[in-house]
C-alpha atoms as a PDB file:
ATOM      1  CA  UNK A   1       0.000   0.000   0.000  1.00  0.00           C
ATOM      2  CA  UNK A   2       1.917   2.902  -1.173  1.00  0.00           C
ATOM      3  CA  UNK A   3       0.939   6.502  -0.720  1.00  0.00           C
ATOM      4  CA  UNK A   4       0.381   8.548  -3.748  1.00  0.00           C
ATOM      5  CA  UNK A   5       2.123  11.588  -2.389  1.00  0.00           C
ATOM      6  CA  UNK A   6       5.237   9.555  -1.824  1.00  0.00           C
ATOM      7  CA  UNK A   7       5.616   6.184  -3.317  1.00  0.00           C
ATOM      8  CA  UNK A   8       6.640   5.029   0.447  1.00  0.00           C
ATOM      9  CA  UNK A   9       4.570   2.353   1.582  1.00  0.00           C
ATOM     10  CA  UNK A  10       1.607   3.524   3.657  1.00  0.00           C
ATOM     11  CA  UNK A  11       2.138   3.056   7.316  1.00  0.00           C
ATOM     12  CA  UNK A  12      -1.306   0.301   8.577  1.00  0.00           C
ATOM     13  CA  UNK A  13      -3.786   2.198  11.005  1.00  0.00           C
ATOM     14  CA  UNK A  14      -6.797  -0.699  12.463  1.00  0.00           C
ATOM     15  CA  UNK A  15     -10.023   1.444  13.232  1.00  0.00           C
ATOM     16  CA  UNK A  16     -11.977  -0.941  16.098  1.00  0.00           C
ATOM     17  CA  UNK A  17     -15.563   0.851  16.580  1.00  0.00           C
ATOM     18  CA  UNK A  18     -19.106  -0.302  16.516  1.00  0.00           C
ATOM     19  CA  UNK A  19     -19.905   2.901  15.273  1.00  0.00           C
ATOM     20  CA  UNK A  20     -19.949   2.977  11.596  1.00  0.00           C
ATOM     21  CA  UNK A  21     -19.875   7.074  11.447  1.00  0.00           C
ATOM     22  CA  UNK A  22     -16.489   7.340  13.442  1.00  0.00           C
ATOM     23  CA  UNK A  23     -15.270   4.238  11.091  1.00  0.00           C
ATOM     24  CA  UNK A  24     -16.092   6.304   8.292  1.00  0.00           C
ATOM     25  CA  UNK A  25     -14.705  10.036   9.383  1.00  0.00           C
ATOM     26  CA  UNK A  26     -11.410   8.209  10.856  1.00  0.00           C
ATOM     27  CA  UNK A  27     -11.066   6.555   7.716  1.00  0.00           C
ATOM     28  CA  UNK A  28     -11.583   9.489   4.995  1.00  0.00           C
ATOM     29  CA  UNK A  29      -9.346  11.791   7.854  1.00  0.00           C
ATOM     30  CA  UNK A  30      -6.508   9.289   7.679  1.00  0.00           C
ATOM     31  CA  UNK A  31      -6.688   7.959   4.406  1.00  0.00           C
ATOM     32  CA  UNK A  32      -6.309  12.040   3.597  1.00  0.00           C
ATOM     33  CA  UNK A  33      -3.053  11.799   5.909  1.00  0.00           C
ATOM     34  CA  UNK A  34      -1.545   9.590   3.694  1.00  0.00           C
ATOM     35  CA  UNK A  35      -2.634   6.099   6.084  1.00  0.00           C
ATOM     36  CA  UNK A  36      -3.325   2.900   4.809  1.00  0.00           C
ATOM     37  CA  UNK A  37      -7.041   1.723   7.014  1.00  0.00           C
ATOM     38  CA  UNK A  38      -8.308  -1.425   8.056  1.00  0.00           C
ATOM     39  CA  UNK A  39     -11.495  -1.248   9.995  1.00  0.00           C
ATOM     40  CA  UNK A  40     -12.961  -3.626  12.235  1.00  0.00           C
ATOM     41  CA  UNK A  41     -16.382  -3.778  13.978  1.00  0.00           C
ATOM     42  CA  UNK A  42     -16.060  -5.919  16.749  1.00  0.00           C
ATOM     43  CA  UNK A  43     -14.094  -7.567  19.035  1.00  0.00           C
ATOM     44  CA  UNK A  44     -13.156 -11.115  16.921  1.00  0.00           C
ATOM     45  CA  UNK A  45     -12.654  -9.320  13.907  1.00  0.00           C
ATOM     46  CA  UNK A  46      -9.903  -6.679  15.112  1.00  0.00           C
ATOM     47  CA  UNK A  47      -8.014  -9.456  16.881  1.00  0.00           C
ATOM     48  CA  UNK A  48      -8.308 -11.401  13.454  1.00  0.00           C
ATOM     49  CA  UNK A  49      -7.493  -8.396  11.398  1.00  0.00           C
ATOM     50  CA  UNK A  50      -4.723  -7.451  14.005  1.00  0.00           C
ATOM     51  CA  UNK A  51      -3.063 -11.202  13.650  1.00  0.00           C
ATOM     52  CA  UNK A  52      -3.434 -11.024  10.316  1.00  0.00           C
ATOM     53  CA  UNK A  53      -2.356  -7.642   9.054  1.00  0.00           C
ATOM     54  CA  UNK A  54      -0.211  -6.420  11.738  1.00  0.00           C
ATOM     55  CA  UNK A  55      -1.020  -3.132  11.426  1.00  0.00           C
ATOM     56  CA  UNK A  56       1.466  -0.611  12.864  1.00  0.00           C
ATOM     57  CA  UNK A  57      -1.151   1.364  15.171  1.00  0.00           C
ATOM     58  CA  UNK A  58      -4.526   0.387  16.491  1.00  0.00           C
ATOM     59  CA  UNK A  59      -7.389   2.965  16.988  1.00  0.00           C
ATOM     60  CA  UNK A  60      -9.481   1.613  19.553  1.00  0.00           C
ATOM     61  CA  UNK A  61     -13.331   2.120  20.953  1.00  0.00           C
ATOM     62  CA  UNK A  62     -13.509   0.719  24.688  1.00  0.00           C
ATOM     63  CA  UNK A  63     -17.421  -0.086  23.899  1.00  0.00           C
ATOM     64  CA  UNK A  64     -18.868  -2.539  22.127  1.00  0.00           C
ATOM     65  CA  UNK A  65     -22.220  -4.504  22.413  1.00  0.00           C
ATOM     66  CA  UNK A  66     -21.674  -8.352  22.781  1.00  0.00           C
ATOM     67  CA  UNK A  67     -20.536  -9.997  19.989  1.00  0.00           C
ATOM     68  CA  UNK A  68     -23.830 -11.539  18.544  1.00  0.00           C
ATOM     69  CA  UNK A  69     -23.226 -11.167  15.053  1.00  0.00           C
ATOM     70  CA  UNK A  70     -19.901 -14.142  15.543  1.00  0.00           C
ATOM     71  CA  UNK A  71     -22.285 -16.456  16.845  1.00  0.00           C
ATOM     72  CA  UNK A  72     -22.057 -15.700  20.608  1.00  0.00           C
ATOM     73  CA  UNK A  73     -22.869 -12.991  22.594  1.00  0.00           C
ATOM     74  CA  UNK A  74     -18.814 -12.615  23.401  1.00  0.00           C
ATOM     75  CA  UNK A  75     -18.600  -9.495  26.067  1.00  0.00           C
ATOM     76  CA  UNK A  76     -16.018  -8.084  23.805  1.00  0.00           C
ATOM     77  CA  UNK A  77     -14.439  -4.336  25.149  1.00  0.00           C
ATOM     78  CA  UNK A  78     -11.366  -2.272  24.550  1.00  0.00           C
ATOM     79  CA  UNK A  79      -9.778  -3.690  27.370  1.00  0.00           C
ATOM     80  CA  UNK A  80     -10.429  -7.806  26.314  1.00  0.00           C
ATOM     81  CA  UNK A  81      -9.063  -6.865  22.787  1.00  0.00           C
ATOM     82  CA  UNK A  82      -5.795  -5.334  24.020  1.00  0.00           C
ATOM     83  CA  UNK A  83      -5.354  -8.129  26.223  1.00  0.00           C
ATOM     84  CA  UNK A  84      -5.872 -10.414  23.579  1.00  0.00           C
ATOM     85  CA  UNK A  85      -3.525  -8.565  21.250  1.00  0.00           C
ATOM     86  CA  UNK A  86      -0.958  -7.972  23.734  1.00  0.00           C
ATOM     87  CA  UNK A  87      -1.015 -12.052  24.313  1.00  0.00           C
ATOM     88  CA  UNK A  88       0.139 -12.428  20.162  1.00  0.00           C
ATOM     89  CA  UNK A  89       3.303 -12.509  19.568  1.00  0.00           C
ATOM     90  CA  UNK A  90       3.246 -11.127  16.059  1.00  0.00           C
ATOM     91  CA  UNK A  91       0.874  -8.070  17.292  1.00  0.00           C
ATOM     92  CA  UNK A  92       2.087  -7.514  20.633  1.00  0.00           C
ATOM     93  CA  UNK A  93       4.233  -4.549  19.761  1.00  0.00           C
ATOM     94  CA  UNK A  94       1.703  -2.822  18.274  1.00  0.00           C
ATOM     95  CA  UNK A  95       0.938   0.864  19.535  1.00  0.00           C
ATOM     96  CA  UNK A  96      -2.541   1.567  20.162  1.00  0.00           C
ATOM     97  CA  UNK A  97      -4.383   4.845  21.084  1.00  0.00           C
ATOM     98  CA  UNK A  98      -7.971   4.385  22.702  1.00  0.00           C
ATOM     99  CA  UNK A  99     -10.562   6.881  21.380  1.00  0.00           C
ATOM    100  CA  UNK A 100     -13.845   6.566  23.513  1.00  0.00           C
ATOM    101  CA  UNK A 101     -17.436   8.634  24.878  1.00  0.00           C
ATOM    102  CA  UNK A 102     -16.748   6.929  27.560  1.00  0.00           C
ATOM    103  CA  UNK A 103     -15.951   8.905  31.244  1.00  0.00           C
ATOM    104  CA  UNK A 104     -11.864   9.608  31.076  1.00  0.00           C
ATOM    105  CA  UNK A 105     -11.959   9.500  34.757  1.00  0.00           C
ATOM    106  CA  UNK A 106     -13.425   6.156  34.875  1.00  0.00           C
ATOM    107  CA  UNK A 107     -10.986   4.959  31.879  1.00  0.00           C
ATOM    108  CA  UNK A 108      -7.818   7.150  30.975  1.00  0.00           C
ATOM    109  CA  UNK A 109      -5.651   5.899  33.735  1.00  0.00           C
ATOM    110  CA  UNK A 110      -6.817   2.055  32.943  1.00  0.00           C
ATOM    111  CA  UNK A 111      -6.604   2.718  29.201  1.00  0.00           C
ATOM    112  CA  UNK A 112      -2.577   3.960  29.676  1.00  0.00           C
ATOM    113  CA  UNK A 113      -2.090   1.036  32.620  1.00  0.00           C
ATOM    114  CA  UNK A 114      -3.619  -1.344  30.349  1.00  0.00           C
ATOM    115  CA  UNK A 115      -1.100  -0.538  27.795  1.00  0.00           C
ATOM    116  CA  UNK A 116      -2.943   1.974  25.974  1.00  0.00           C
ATOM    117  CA  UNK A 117      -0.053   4.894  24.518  1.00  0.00           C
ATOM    118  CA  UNK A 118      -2.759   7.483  24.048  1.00  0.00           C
ATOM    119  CA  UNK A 119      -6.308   8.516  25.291  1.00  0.00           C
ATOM    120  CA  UNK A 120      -8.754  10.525  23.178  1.00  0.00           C
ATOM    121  CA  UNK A 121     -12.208  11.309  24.327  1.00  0.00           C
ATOM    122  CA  UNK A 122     -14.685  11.393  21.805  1.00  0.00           C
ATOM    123  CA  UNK A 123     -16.000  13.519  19.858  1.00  0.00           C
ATOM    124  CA  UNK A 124     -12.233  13.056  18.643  1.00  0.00           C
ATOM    125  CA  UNK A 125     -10.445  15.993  17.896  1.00  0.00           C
ATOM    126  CA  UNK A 126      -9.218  14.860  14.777  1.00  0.00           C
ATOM    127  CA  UNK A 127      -6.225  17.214  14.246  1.00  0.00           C
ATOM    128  CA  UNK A 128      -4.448  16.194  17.358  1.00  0.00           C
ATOM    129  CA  UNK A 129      -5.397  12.752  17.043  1.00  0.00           C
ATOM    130  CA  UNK A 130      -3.490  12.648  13.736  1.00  0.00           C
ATOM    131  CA  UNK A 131      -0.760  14.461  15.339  1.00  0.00           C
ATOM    132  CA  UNK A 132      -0.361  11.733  18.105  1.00  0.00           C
ATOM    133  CA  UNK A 133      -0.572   9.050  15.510  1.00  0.00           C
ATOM    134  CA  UNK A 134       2.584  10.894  13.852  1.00  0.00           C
ATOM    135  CA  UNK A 135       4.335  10.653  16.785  1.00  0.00           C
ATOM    136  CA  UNK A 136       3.914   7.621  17.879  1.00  0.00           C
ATOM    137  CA  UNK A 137       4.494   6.345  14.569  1.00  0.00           C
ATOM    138  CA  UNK A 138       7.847   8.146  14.678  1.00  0.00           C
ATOM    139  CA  UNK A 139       6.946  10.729  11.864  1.00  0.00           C
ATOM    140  CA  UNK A 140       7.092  13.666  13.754  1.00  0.00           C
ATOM    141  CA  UNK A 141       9.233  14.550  17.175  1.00  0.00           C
ATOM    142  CA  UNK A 142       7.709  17.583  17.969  1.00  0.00           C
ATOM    143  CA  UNK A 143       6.105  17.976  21.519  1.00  0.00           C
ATOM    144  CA  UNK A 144       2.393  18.530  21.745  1.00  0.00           C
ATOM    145  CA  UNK A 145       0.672  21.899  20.950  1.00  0.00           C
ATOM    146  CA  UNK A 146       0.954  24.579  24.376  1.00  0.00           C
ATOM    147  CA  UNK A 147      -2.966  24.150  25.670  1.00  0.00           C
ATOM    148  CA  UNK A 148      -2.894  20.265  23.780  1.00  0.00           C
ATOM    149  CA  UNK A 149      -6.103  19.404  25.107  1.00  0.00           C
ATOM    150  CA  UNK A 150      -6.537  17.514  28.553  1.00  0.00           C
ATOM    151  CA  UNK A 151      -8.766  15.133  27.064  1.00  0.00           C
ATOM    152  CA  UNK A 152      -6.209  13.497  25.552  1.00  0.00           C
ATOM    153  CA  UNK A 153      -3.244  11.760  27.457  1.00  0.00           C
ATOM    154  CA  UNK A 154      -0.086  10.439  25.206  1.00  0.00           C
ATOM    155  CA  UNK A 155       2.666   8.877  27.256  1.00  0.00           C
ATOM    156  CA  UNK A 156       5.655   9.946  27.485  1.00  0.00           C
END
């Protein structure tokens, strides 16, 4: 997957949501960025895709509603799929940023604990999500924006 700007191959980003909207938006926002997507809707499908593909960052939702559609009723969430990915060893490394409506108080601190490198509370600001994508990824070194938003956390 090369980028047309560049001829460099596109750098993998999963998007794991229920939410077909923010699937959508992320995709068309990062896609603009110069990303290769892969999207995922539930639980067993991002740890599939994740195995599969290996991309080099994961977007993740912390919410999903049980896994019905895969024959079960699976209690799938953010935090079962990272530990699942985190247990492969061909995905293990892979970065991932949560992005969630869910309370930050009630999940920032367990996102990052669980392993998370980011937090962004949705709805996403998409310009600094982008921007903590590049650095994670290594594109860009700069520090975060003076007044960078407290709703998102990136570790150090």
């Amino acid at each position: 997957m090369e980028t047309q700007q560049t001829g460099k191959l596109a750098k993998k980003i999963l998007i794991v949501d229920d939410n077909a909207i923010i699937v959508k938006t992320l995709a068309f926002k990062l896609k603009s960025a110069g990303y290769a997507v892969l999207t995922a809707m539930d639980g067993a499908e991002a740890v599939s895709i994740a195995r599969k593909e290996i991309p080099d960052l994961i977007l993740l939702d912390l919410s999903f509603p049980p896994d019905v559609g895969h024959g079960g009723g699976v209690p799938w969430d953010g935090f079962l799929i990272m530990n699942w990915i985190r247990r492969m060893d061909e995905a293990k490394h892979i970065p991932i940023i949560v992005i969630t409506g869910g309370d930050p108080v009630q999940f920032e601190k367990k996102s990052l604990d669980a392993g998370a490198v980011a937090f962004f509370r949705k709805p996403l600001d998409h310009a600094g999500l982008v921007s903590a994508i590049q650095r994670t990824l290594g594109e860009r070194t700069d520090p975060p924006t003076p007044g960078f938003d407290t709703t998102h956390t990136l570790k150090p």
